[in-house]
Structures are given as structure tokens and as C-alpha cells.
N, C-alpha and C. Protein backbone atom coordinates (compact mmCIF):
# COMPACT_ATOMS: atom_id res chain seq x y z
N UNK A 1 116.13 135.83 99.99
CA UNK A 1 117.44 136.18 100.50
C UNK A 1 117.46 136.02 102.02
N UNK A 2 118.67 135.02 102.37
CA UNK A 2 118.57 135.03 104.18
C UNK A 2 119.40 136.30 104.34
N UNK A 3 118.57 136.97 105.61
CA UNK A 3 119.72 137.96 106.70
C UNK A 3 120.51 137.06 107.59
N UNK A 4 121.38 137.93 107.73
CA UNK A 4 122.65 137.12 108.22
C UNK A 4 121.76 137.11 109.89
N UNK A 5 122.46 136.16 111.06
CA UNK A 5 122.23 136.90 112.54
C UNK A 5 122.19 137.97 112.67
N UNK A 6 123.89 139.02 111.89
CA UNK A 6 124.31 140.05 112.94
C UNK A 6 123.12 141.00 112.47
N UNK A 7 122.51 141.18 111.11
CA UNK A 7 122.21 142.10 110.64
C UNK A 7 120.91 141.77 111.36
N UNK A 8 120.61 141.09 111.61
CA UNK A 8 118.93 140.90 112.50
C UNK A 8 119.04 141.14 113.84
N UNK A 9 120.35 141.27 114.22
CA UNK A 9 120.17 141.89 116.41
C UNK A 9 119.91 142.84 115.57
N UNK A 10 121.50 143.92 114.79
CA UNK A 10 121.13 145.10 114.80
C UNK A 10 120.11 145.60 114.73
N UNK A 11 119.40 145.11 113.72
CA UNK A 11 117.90 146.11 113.50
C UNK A 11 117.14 145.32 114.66
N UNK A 12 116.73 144.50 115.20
CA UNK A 12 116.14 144.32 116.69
C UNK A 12 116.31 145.27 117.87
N UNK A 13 117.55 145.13 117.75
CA UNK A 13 118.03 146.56 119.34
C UNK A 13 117.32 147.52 118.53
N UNK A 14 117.74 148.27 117.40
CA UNK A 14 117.43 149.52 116.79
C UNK A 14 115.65 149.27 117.34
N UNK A 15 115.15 148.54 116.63
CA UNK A 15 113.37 148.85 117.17
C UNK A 15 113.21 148.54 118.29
N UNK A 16 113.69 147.90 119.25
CA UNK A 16 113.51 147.93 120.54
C UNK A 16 114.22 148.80 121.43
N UNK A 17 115.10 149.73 121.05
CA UNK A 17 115.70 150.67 121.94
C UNK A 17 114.70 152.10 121.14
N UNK A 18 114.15 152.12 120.39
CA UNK A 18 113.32 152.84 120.13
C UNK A 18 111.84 153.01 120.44
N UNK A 19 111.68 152.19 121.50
CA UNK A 19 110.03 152.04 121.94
C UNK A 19 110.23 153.09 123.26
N UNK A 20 109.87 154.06 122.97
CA UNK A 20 110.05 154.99 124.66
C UNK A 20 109.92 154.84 125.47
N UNK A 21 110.13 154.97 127.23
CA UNK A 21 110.95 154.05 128.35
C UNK A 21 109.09 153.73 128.77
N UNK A 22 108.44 154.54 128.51
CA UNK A 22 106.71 154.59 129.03
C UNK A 22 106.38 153.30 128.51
N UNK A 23 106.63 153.03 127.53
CA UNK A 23 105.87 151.97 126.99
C UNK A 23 106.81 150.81 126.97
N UNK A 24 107.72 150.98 127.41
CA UNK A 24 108.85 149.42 127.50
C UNK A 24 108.03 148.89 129.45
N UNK A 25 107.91 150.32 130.01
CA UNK A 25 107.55 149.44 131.22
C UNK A 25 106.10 149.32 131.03
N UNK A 26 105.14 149.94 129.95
CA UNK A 26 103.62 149.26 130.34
C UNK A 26 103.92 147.66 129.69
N UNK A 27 104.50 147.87 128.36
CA UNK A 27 104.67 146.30 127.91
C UNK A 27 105.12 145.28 128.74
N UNK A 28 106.16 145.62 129.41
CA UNK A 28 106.99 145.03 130.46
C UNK A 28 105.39 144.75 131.61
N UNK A 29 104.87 145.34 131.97
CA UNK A 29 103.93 144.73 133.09
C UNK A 29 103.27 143.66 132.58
N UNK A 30 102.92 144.20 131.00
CA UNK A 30 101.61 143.02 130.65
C UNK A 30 102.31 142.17 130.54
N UNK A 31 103.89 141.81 129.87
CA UNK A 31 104.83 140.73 129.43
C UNK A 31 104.78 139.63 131.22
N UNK A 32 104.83 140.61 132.10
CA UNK A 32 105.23 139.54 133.02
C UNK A 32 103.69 139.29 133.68
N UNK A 33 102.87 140.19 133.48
CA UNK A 33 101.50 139.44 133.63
C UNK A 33 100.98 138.15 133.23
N UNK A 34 101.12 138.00 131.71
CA UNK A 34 101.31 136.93 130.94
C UNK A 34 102.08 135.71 131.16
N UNK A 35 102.98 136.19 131.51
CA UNK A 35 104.38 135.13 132.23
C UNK A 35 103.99 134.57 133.51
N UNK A 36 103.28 135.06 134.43
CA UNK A 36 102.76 134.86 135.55
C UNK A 36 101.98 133.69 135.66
N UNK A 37 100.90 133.91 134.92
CA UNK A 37 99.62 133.02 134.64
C UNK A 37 100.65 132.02 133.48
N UNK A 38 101.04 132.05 132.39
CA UNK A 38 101.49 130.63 131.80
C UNK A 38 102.15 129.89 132.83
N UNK A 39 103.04 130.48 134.13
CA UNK A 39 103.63 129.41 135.02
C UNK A 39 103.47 129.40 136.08
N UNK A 40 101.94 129.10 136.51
CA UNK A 40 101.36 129.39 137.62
C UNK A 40 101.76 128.17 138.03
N UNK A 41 102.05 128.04 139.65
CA UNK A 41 102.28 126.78 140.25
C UNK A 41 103.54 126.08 139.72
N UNK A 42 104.25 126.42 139.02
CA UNK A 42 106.01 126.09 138.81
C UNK A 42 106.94 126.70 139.62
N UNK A 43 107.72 125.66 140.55
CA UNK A 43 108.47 126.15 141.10
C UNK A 43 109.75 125.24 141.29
N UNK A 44 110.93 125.99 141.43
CA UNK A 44 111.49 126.93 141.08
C UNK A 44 111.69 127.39 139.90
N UNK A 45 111.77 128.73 139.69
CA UNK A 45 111.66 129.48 138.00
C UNK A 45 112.84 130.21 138.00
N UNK A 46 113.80 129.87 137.07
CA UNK A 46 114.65 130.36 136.74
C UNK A 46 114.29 131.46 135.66
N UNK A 47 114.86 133.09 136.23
CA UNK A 47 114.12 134.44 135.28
C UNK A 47 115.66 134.98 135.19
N UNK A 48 115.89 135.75 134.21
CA UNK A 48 116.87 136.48 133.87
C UNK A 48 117.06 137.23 134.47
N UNK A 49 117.78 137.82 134.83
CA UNK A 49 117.71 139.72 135.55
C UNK A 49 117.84 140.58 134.75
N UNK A 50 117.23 141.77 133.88
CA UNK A 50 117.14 142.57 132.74
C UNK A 50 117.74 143.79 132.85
N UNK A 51 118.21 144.20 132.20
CA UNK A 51 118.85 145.34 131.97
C UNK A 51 118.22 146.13 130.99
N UNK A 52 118.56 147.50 131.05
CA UNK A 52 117.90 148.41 130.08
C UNK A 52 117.98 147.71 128.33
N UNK A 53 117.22 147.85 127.07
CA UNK A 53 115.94 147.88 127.41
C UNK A 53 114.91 146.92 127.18
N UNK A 54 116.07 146.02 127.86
CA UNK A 54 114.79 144.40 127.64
C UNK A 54 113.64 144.67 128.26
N UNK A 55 113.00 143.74 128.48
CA UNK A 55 111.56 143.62 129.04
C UNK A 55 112.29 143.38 130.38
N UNK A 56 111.68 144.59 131.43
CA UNK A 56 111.98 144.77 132.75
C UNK A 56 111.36 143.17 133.39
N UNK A 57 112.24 142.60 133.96
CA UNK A 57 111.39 141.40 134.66
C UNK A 57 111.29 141.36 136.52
N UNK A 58 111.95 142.63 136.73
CA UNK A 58 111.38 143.52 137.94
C UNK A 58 110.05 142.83 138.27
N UNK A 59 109.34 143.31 137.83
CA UNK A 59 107.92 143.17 138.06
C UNK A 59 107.35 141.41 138.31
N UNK A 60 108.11 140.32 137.54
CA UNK A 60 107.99 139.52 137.62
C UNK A 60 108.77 138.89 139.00
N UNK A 61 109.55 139.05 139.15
CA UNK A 61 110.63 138.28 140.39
C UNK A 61 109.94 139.18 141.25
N UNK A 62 109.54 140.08 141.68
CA UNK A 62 108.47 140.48 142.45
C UNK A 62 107.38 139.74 142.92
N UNK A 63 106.62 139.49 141.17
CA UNK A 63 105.18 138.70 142.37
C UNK A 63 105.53 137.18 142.57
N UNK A 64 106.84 136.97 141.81
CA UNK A 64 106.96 135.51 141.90
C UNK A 64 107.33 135.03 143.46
N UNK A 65 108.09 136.27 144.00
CA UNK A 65 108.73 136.15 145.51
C UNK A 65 107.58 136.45 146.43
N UNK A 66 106.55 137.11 145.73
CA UNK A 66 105.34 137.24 147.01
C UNK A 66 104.66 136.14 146.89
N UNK A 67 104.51 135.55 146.20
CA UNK A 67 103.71 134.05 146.09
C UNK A 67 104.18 132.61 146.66
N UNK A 68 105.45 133.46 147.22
CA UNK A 68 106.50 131.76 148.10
C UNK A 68 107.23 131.37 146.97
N UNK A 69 107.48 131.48 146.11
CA UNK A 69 107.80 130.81 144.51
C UNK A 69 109.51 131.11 144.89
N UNK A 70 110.07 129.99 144.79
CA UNK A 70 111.28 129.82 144.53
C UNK A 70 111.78 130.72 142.91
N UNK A 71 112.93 131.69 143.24
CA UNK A 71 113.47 132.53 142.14
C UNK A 71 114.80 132.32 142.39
N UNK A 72 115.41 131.74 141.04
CA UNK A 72 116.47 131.66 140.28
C UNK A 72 117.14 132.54 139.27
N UNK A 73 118.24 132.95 139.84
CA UNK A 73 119.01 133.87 138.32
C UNK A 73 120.14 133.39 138.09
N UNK A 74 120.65 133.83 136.60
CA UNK A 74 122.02 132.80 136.00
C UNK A 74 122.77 134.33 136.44
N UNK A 75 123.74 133.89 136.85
CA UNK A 75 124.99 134.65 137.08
C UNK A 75 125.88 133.67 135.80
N UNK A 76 126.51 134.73 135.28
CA UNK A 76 127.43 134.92 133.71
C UNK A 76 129.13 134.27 134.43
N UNK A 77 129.29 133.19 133.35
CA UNK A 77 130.50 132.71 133.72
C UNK A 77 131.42 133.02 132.17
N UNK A 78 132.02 134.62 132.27
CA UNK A 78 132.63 134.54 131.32
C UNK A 78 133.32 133.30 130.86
N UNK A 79 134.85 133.13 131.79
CA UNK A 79 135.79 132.44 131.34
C UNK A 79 135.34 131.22 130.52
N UNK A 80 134.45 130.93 131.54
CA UNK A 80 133.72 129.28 131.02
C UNK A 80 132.53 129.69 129.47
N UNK A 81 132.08 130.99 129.23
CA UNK A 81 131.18 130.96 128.65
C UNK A 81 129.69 129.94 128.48
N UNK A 82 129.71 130.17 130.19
CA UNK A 82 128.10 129.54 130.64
C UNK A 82 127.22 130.49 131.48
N UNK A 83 126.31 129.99 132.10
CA UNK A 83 125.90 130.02 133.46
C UNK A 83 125.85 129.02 134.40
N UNK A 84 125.99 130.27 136.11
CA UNK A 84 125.94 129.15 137.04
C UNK A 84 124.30 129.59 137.59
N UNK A 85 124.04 129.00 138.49
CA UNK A 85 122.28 129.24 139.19
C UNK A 85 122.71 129.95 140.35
N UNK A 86 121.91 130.97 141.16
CA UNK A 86 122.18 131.51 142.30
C UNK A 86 120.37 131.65 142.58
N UNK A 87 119.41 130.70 144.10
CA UNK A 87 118.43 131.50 144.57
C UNK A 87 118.64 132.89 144.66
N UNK A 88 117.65 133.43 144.55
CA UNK A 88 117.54 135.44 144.55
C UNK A 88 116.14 135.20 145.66
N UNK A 89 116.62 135.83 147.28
CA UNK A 89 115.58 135.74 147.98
C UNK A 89 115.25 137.01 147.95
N UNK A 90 115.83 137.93 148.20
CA UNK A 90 115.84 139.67 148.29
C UNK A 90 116.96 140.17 146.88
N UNK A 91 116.05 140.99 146.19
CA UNK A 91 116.14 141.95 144.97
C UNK A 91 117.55 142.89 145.50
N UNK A 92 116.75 143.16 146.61
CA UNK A 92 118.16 144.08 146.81
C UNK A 92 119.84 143.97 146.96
N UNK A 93 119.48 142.69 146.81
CA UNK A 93 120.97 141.69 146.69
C UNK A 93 121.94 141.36 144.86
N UNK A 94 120.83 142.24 144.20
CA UNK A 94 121.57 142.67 142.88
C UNK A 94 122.44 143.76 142.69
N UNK A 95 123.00 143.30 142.20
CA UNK A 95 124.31 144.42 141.66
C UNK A 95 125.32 144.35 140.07
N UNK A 96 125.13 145.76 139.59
CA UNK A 96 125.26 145.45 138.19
C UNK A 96 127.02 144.56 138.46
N UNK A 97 126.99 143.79 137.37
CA UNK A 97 127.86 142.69 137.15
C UNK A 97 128.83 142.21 135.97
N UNK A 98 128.95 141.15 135.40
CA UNK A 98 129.55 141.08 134.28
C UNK A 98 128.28 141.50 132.88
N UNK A 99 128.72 142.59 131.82
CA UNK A 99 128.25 142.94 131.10
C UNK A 99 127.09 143.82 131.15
N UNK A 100 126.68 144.44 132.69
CA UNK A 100 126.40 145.50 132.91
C UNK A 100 124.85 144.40 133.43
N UNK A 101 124.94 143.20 133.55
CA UNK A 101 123.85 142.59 134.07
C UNK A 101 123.99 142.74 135.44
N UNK A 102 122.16 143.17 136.59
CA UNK A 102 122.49 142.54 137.78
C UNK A 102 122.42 141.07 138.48
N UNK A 103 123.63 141.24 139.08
CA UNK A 103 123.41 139.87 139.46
C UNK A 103 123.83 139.69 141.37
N UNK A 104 123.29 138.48 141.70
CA UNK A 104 123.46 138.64 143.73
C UNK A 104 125.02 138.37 144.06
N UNK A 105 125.99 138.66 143.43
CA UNK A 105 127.13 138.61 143.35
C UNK A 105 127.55 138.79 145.39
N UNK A 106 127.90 137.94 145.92
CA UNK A 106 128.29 138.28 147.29
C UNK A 106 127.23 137.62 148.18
N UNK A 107 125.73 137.07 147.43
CA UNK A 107 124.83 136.63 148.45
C UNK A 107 124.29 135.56 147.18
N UNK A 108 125.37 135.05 146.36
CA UNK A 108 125.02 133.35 146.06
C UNK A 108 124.62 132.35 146.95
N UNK A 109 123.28 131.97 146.66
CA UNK A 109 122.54 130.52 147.13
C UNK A 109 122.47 129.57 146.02
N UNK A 110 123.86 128.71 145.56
CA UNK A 110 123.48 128.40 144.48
C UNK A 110 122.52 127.39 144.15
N UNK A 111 122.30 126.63 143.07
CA UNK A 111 120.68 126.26 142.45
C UNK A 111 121.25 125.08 141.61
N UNK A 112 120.54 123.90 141.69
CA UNK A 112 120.68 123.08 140.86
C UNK A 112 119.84 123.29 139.59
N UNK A 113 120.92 123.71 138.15
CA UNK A 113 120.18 123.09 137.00
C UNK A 113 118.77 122.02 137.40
N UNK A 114 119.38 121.11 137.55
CA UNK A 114 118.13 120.04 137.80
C UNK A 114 117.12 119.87 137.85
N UNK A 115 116.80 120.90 139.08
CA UNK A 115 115.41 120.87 139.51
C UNK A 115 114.72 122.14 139.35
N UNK A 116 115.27 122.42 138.43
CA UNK A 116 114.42 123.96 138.42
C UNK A 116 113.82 123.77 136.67
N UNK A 117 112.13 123.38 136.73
CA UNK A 117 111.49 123.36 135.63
C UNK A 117 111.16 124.03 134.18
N UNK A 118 111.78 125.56 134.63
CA UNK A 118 110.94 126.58 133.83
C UNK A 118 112.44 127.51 133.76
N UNK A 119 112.90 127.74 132.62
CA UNK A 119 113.28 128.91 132.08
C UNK A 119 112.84 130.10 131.69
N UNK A 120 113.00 131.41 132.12
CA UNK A 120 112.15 132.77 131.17
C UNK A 120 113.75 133.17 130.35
N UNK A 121 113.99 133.80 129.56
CA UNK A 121 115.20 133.65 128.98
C UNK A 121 114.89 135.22 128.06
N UNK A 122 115.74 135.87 127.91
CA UNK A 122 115.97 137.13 126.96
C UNK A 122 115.63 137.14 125.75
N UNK A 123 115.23 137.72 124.64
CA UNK A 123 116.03 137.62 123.41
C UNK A 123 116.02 138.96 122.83
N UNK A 124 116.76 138.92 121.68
CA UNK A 124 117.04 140.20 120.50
C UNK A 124 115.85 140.61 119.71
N UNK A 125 115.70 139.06 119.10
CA UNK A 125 114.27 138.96 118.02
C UNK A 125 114.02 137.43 118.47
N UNK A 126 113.04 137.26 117.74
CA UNK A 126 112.28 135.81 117.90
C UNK A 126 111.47 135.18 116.44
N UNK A 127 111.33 134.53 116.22
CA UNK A 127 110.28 134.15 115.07
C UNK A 127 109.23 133.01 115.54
N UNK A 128 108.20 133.30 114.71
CA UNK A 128 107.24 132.50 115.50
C UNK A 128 107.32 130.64 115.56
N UNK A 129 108.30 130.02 114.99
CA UNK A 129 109.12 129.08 115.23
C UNK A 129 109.74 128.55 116.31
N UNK A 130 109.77 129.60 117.40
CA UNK A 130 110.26 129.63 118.66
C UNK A 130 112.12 129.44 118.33
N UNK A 131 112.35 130.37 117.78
CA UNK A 131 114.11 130.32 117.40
C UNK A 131 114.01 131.73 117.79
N UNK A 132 115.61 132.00 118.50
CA UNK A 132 115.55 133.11 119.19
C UNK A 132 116.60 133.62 118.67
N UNK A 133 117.07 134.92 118.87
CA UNK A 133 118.46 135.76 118.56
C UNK A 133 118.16 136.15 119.92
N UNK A 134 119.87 135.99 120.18
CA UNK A 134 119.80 136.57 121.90
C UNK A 134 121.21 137.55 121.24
N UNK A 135 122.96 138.25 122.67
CA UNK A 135 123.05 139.02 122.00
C UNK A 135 124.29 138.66 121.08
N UNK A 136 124.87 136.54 121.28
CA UNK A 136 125.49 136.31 120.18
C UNK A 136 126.98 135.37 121.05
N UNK A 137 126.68 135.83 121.87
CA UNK A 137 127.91 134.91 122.54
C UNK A 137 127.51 133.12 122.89
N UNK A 138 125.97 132.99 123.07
CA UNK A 138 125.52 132.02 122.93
C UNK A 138 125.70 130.90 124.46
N UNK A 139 125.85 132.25 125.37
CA UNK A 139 125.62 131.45 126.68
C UNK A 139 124.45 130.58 126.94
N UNK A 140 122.96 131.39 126.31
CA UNK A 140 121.55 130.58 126.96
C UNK A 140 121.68 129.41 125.74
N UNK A 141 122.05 129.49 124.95
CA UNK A 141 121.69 128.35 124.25
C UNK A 141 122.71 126.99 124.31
N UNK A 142 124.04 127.41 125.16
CA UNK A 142 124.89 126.32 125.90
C UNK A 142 124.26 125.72 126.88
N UNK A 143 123.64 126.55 127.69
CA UNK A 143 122.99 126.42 129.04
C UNK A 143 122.25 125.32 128.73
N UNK A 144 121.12 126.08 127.74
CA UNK A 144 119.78 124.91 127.70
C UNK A 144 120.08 123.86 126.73
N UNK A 145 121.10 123.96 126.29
CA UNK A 145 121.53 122.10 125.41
C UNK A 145 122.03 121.48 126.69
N UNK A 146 122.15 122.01 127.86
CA UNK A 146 122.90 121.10 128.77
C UNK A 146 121.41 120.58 129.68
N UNK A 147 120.61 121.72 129.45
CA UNK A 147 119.58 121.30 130.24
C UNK A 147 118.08 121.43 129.63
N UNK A 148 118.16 119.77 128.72
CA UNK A 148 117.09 119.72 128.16
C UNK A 148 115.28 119.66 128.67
N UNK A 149 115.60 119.59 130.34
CA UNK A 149 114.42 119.68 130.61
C UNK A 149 113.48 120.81 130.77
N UNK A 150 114.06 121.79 130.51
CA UNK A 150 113.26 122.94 131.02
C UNK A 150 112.66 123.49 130.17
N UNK A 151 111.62 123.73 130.67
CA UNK A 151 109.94 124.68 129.89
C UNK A 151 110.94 125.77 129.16
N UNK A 152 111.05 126.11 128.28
CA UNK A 152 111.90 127.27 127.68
C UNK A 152 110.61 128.45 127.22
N UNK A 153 110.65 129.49 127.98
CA UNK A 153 109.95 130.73 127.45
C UNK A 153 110.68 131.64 127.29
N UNK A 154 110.69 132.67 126.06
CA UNK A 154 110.84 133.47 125.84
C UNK A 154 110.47 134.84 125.59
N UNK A 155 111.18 135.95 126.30
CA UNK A 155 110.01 137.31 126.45
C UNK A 155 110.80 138.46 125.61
N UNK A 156 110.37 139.00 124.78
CA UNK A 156 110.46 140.09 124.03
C UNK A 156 109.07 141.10 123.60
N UNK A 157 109.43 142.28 122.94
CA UNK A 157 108.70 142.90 122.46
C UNK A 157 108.06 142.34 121.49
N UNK A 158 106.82 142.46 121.16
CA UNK A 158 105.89 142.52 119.66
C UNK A 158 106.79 142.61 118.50
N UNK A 159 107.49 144.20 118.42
CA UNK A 159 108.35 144.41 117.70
C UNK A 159 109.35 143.91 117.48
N UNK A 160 109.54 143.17 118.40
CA UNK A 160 111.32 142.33 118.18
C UNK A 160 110.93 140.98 117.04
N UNK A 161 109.43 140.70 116.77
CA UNK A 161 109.38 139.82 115.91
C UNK A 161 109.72 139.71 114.54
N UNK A 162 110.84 138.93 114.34
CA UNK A 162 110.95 138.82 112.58
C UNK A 162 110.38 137.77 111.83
N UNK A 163 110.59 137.64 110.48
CA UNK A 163 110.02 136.94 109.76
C UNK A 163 110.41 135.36 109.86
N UNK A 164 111.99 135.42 109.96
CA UNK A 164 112.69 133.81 109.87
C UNK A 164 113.95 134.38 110.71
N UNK A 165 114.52 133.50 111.81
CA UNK A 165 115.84 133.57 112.12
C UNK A 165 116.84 132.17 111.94
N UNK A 166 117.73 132.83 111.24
CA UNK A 166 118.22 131.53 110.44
C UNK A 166 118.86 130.96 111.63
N UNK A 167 118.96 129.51 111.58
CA UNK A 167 119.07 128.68 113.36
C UNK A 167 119.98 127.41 112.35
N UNK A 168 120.90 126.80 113.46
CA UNK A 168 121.64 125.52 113.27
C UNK A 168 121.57 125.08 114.57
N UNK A 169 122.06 124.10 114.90
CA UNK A 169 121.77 122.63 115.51
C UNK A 169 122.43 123.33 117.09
N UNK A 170 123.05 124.51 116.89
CA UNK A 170 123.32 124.87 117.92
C UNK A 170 122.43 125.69 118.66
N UNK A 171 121.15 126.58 117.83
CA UNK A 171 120.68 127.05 118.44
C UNK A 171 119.52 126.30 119.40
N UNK A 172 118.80 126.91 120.52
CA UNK A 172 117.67 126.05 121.20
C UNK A 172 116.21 126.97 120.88
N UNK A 173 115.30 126.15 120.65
CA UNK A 173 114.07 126.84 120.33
C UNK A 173 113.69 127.16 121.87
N UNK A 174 112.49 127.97 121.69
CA UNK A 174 111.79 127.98 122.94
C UNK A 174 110.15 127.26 122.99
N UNK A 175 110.38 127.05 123.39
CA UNK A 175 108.46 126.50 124.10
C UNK A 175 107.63 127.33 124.16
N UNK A 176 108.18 128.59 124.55
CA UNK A 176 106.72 129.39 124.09
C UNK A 176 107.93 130.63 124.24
N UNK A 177 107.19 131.89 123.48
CA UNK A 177 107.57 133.02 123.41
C UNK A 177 106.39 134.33 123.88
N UNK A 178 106.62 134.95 125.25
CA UNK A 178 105.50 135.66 125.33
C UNK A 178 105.82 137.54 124.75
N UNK A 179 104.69 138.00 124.58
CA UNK A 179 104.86 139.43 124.21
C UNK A 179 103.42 139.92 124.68
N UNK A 180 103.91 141.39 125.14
CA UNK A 180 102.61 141.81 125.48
C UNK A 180 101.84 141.68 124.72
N UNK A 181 101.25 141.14 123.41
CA UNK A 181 99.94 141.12 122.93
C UNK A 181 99.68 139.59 123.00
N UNK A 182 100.62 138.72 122.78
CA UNK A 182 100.37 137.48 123.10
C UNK A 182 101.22 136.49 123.55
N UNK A 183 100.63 135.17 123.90
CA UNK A 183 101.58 133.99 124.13
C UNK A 183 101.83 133.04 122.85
N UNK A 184 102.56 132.97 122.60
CA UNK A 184 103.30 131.81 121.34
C UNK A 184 103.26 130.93 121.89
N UNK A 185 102.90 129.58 121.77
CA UNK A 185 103.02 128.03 122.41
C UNK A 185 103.48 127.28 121.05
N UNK A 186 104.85 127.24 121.33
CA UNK A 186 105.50 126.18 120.33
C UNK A 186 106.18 125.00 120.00
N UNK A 187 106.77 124.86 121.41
CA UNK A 187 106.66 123.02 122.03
C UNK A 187 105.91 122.91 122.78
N UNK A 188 106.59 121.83 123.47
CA UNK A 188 106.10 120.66 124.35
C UNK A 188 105.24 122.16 125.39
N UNK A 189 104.33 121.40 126.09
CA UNK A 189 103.60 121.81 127.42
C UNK A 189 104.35 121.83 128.56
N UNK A 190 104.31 122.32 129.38
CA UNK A 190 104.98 122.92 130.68
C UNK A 190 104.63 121.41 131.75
């Protein structure tokens, strides 16, 4: 029997808003530890900005900015239902935004798609297929059909893993999927 999408966020948020805030940020360190070392020496890296209770990527746009590393975030284009690119030189230039995401709203440097190699990207659930549930509006997976070049990683919990997520031609796999216990490598190489 397939589960539908919706019925697979729901129970995703449900086990991932249930991991207590202690252990969303130890996972969250090792998640972007992991993330660190798979894209060592890639630059510019386009990272999400996270909101409660994804995997905090705080920690990541941190050491990525102490290392000289060019950091990229998608600022949310409702109307259009995309993203645009904005450099993020200073953190403190976030501010919650459309859909309660932060974003540098007022101190856009914007970013060419183009040249920026490496995606880190959200999701709901994942399967080890590298097919993702994100939260359904299907911005990242417009994004990255437009921009087939990029390393696609994906970061979630352990727990957010399901068995099969049923995918059509619209969805985009990822290249690798990391979780604090491990890295998934499921396309192409970086």
C-alpha cells in the first residue's frame, strides 16, 4: 500500500517535532559537522536558513563564514513560487520573513544560481533513494530543476527516514542526504 505525500510530512513533523530541543541541537552539531567535511573546499554554498525544528544550520553558516567560504541563502519568492539567491556575510542580517523563515531581507547581495556548486536543502522525510518530502509547495524542487548543476544535499533527522517516498518527474533527488549518524551518497560526486 503507497502513503500518500500528505500523510508522510504529517507523521515526519510529528517525529521530528518530538525529538526534545537538547537533542535537535546535539544532532544539529553533528549534522553540520558532517556537512562540513562532505564540502570541504566548495565555494560558494548555498545553505537554507532553518527554523524551529529543522536541523539548526546556525552552526554551519558559522564555520562556513569563518573559513572565508562564500554563504548563500534562498530568500522565498511567494508570488513567483521560487527562490531568489542573496550572499549572507553577517548572520545578524537575518530576520524572520516570509513563512516565519529568516532571511537578510534589507541587506540583499544577490547570487548567481550559476556559480554556486553545492546546495544543503531542508526536508520533512527522505528515503534512502535520495527523494525528499520537503513542506509541499515545491519551491526547492522548482529551484533545482532550473538548476541542474548543483551537488544536492540533504539534511534531516535519522528519524525523518521513511521507507519509500512516492516521487514523479517533478520531484528532484538529492546527491547525498546527511543525518547525524550518517552520510547517504546517492548521485553523482561533488
Amino acid at each position: 500500500m503507497c502513503i500518500s505525500k500528505e500523510v508522510l510530512r504529517t507523521r515526519a513533523k510529528e517525529v521530528r517535532a518530538a525529538l526534545p530541543l537538547e537533542k535537535r541541537k546535539e544532532f544539529s552539531r553533528m549534522i553540520c559537522e558532517r556537512v562540513t567535511s562532505l564540502l570541504d573546499g566548495q565555494d560558494p554554498i548555498l545553505v537554507y536558513v532553518s527554523k524551529p525544528p529543522e536541523v539548526e544550520t546556525a552552526p554551519l553558516v558559522s564555520t562556513l563564514l569563518s573559513r572565508k567560504a562564500s554563504v548563500v541563502v534562498p530568500i522565498i519568492e511567494r508570488e513567483e513560487r521560487t527562490l531568489r539567491l542573496s550572499f549572507l556575510r553577517d548572520p545578524s542580517h537575518l530576520s524572520l520573513s516570509t513563512f516565519s523563515v529568516p532571511e537578510p531581507i534589507g541587506h540583499e547581495i544577490p547570487a548567481d544560481p550559476g556559480s554556486i556548486p553545492v546546495a544543503v536543502v531542508p526536508l520533512v522525510a527522505f528515503d534512502r533513494r535520495g527523494h525528499r518530502l520537503g513542506y509541499g509547495a515545491g519551491y526547492y524542487d522548482r529551484f533545482l530543476s532550473s538548476n541542474t548543476h548543483m551537488y544536492k544535499v540533504g539534511v534531516g533527522f535519522s528519524c525523518q527516514e521513511v521507507d519509500s517516498i512516492p516521487a514523479d518527474d517533478r520531484d528532484v533527488r538529492m546527491d547525498a542526504i546527511v543525518t547525524e549518524k550518517e552520510t547517504i551518497r546517492i548521485g553523482r560526486e561533488k
